[in-house]
N, C-alpha and C. Protein backbone atom coordinates (compact mmCIF):
# COMPACT_ATOMS: atom_id res chain seq x y z
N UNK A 1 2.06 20.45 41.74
CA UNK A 1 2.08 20.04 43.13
C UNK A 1 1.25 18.78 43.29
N UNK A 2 1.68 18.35 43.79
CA UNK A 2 1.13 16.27 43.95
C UNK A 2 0.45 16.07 45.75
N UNK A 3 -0.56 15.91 45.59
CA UNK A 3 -1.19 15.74 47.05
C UNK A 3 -1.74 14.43 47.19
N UNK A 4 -0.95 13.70 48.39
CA UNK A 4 -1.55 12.68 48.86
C UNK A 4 -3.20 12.61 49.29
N UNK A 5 -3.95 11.76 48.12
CA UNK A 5 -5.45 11.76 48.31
C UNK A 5 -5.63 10.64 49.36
N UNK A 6 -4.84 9.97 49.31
CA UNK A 6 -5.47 8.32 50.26
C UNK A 6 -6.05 8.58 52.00
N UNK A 7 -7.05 8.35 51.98
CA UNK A 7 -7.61 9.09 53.72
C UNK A 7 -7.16 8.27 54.54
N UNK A 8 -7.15 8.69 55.71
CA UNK A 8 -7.21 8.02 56.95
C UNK A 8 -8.01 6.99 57.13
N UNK A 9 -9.06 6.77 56.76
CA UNK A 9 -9.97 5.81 56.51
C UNK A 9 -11.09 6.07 55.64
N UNK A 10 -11.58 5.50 55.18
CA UNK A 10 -12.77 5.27 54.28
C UNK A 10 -12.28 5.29 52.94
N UNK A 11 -12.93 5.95 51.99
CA UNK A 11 -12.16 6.25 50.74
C UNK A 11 -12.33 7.07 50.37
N UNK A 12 -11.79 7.80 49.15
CA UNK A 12 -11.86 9.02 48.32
C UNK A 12 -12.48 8.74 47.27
N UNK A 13 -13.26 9.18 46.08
CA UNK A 13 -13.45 8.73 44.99
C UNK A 13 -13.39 10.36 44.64
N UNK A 14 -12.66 9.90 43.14
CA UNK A 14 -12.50 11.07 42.32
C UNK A 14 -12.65 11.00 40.84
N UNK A 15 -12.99 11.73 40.35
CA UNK A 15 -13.81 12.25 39.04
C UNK A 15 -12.82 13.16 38.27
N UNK A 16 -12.04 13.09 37.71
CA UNK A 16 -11.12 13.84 36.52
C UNK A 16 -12.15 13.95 35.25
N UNK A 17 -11.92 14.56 34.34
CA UNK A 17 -13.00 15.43 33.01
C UNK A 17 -11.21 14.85 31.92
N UNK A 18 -11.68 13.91 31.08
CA UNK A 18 -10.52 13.94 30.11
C UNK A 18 -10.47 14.19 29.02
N UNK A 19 -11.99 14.36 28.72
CA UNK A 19 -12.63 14.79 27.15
C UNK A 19 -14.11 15.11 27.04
N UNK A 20 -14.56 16.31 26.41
CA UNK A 20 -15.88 16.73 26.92
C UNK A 20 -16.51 16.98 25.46
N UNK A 21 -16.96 15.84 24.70
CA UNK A 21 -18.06 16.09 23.53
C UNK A 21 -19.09 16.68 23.55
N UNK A 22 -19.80 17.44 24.31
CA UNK A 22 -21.15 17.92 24.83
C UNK A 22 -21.81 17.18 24.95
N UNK A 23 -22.60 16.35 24.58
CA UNK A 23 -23.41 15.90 25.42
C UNK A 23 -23.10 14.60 26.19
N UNK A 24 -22.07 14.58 26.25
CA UNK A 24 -20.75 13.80 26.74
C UNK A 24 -19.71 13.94 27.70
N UNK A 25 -19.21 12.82 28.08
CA UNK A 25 -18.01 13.52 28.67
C UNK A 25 -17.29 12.23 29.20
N UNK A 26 -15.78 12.10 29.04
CA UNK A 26 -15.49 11.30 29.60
C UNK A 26 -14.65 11.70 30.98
N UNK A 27 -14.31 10.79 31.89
CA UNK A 27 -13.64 10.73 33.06
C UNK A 27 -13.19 9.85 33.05
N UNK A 28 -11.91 10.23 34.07
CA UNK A 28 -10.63 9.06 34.39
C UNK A 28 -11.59 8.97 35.85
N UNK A 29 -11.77 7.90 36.42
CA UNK A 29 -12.23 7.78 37.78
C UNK A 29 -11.74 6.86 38.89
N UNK A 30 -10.74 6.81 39.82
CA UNK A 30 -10.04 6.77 40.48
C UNK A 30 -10.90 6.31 42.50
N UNK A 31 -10.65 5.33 42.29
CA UNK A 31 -10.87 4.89 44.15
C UNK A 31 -9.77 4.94 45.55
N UNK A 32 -9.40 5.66 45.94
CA UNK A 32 -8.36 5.90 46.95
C UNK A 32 -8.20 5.29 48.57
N UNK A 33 -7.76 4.69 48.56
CA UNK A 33 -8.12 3.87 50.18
C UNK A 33 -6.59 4.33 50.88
N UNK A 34 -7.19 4.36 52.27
CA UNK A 34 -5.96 4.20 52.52
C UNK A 34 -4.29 3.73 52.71
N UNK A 35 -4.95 2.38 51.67
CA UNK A 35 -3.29 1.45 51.32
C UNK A 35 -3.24 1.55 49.77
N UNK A 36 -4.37 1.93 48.78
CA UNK A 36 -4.06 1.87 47.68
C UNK A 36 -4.94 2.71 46.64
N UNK A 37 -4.94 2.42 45.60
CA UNK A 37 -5.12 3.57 44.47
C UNK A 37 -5.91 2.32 43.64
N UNK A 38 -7.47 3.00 42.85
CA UNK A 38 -8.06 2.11 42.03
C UNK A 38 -8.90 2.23 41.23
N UNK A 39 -8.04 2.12 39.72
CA UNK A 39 -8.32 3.58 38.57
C UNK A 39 -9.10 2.78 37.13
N UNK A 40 -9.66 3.90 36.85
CA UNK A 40 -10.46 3.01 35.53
C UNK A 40 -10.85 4.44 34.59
N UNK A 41 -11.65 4.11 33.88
CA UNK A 41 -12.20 4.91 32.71
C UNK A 41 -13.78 5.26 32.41
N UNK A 42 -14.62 6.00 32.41
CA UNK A 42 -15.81 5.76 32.20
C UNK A 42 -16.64 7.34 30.74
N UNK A 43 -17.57 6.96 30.58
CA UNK A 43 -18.24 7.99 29.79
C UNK A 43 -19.45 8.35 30.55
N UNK A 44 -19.79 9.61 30.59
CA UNK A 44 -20.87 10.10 31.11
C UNK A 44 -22.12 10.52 29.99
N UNK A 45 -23.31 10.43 29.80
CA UNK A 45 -24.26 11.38 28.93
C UNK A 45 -25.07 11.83 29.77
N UNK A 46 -25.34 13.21 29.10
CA UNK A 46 -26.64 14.00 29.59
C UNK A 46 -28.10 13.03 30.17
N UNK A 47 -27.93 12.29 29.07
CA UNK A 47 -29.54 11.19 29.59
C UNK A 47 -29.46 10.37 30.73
N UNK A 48 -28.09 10.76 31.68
CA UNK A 48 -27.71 10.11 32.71
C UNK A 48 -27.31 8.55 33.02
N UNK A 49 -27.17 8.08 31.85
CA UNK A 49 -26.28 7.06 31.58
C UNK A 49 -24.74 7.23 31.66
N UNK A 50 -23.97 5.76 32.29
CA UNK A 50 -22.87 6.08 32.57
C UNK A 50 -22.32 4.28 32.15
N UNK A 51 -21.62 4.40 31.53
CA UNK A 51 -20.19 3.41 31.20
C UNK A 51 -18.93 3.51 32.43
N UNK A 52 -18.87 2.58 32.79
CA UNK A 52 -17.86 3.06 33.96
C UNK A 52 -17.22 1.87 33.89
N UNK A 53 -15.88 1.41 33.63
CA UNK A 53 -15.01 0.12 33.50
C UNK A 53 -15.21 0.09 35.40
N UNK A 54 -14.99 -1.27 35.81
CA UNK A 54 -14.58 -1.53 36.85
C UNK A 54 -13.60 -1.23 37.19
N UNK A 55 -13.10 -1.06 38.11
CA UNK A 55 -11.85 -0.16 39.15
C UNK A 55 -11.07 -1.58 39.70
N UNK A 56 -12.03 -2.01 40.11
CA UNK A 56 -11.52 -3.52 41.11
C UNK A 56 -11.05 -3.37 42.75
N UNK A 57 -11.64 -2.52 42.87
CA UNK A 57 -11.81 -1.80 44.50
C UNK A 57 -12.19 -2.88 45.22
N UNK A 58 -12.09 -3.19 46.90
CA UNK A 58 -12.53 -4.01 47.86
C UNK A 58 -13.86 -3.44 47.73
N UNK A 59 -14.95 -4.41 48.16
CA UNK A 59 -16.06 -4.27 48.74
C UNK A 59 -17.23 -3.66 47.63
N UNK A 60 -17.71 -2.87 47.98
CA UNK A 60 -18.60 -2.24 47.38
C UNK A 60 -18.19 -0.55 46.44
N UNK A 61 -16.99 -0.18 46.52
CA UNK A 61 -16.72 0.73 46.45
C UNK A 61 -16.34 1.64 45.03
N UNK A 62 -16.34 -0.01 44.18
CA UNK A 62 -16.77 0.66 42.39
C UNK A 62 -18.22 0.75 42.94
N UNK A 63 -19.33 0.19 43.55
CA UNK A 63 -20.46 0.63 43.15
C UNK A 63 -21.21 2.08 43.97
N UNK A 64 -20.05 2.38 45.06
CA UNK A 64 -20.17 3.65 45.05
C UNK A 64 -20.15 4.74 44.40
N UNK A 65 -18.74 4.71 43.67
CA UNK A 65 -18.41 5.47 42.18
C UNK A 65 -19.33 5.45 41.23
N UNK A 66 -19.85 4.34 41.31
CA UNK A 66 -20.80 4.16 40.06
C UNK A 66 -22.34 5.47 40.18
N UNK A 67 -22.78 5.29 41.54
CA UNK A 67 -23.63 6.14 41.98
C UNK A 67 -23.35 7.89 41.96
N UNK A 68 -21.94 7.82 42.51
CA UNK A 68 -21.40 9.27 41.93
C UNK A 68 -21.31 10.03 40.76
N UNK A 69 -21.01 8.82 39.93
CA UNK A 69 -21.26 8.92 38.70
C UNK A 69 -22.31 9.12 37.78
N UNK A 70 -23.43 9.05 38.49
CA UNK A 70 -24.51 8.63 37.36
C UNK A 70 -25.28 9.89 38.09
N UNK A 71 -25.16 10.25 39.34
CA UNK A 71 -25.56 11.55 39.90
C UNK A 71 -25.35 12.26 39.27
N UNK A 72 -23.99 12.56 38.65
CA UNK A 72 -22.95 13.90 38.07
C UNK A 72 -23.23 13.36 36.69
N UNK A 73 -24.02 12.93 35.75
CA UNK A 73 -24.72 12.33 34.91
C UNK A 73 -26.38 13.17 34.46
N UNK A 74 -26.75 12.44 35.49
CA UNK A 74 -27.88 12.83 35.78
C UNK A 74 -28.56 14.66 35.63
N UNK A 75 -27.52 15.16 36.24
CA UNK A 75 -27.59 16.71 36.52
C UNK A 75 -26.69 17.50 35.80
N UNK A 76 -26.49 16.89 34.33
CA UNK A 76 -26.17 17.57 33.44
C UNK A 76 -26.69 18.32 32.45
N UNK A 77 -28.07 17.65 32.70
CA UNK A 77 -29.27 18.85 32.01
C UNK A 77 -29.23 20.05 32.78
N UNK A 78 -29.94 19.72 34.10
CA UNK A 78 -29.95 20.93 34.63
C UNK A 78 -28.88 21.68 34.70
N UNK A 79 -27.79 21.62 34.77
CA UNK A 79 -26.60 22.38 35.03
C UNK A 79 -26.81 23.55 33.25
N UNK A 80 -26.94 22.74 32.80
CA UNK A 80 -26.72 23.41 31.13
C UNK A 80 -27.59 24.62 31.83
N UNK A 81 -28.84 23.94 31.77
CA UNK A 81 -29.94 25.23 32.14
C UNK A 81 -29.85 26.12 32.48
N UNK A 82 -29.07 25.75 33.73
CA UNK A 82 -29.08 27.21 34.68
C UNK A 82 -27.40 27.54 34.51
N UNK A 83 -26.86 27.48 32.96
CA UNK A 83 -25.76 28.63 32.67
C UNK A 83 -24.40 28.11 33.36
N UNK A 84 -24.59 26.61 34.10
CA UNK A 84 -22.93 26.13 34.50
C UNK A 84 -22.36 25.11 33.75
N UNK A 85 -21.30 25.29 34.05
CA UNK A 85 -20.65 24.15 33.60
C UNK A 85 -20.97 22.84 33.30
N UNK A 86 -21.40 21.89 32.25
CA UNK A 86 -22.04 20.66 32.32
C UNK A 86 -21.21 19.76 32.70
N UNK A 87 -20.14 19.81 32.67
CA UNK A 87 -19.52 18.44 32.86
C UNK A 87 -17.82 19.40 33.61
N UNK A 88 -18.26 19.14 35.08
CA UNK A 88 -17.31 19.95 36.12
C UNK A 88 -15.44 18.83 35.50
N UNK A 89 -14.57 19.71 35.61
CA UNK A 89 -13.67 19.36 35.83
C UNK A 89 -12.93 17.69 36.51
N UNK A 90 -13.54 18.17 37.68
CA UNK A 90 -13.11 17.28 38.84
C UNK A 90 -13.91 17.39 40.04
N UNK A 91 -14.56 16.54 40.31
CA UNK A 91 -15.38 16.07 41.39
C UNK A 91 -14.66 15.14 42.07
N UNK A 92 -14.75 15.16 43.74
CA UNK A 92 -14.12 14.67 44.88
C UNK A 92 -15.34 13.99 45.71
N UNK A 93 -15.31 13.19 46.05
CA UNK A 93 -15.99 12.90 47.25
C UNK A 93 -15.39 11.94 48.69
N UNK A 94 -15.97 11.80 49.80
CA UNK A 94 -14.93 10.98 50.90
C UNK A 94 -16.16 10.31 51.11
N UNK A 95 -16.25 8.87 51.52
CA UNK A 95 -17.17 8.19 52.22
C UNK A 95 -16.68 7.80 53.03
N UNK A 96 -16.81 7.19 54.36
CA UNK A 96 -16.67 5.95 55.51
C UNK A 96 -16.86 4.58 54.74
């Protein structure tokens, strides 16, 4: 089933899981506006470093992703810790 992500306004940013080395992980990562779609590739590590190709999004909105990214980075230690999942599937977020 295929669901239109593009909002009404602001954007979507989304986080796909396409390969998970442990202390690793890569993502397809994707910017959604409401006229268009704006997709790239990145690697995540536990030490909260993040590789993230540019998207080529208007405005500021790879460097939003980028921050999402390095969050969901960041809190991959702790996640181990406390017994979840280190590197979630798919993460969504909407900004204005």
């Amino acid at each position: 089933m295929s669901r239109n992500l593009h909002p009404t306004e602001g954007a979507r940013f989304l986080l796909e899981r396409t390969g998970d080395e442990g202390a690793s992980a890569t993502y397809r990562a994707s910017v959604y506006t409401p006229d268009a779609v704006f997709t790239s590739t990145g690697t995540l590590t536990e030490d909260g470093s993040v590789a993230l190709a540019l998207t080529g999004a208007p405005g500021d909105l790879d460097e939003r992703l980028g921050t999402i990214a390095k969050l969901l980075a960041r809190d991959a230690t702790r996640r181990r810790e406390d017994g979840l999942v280190v590197w979630p599937a798919r993460i969504m977020r909407w900004r204005k």
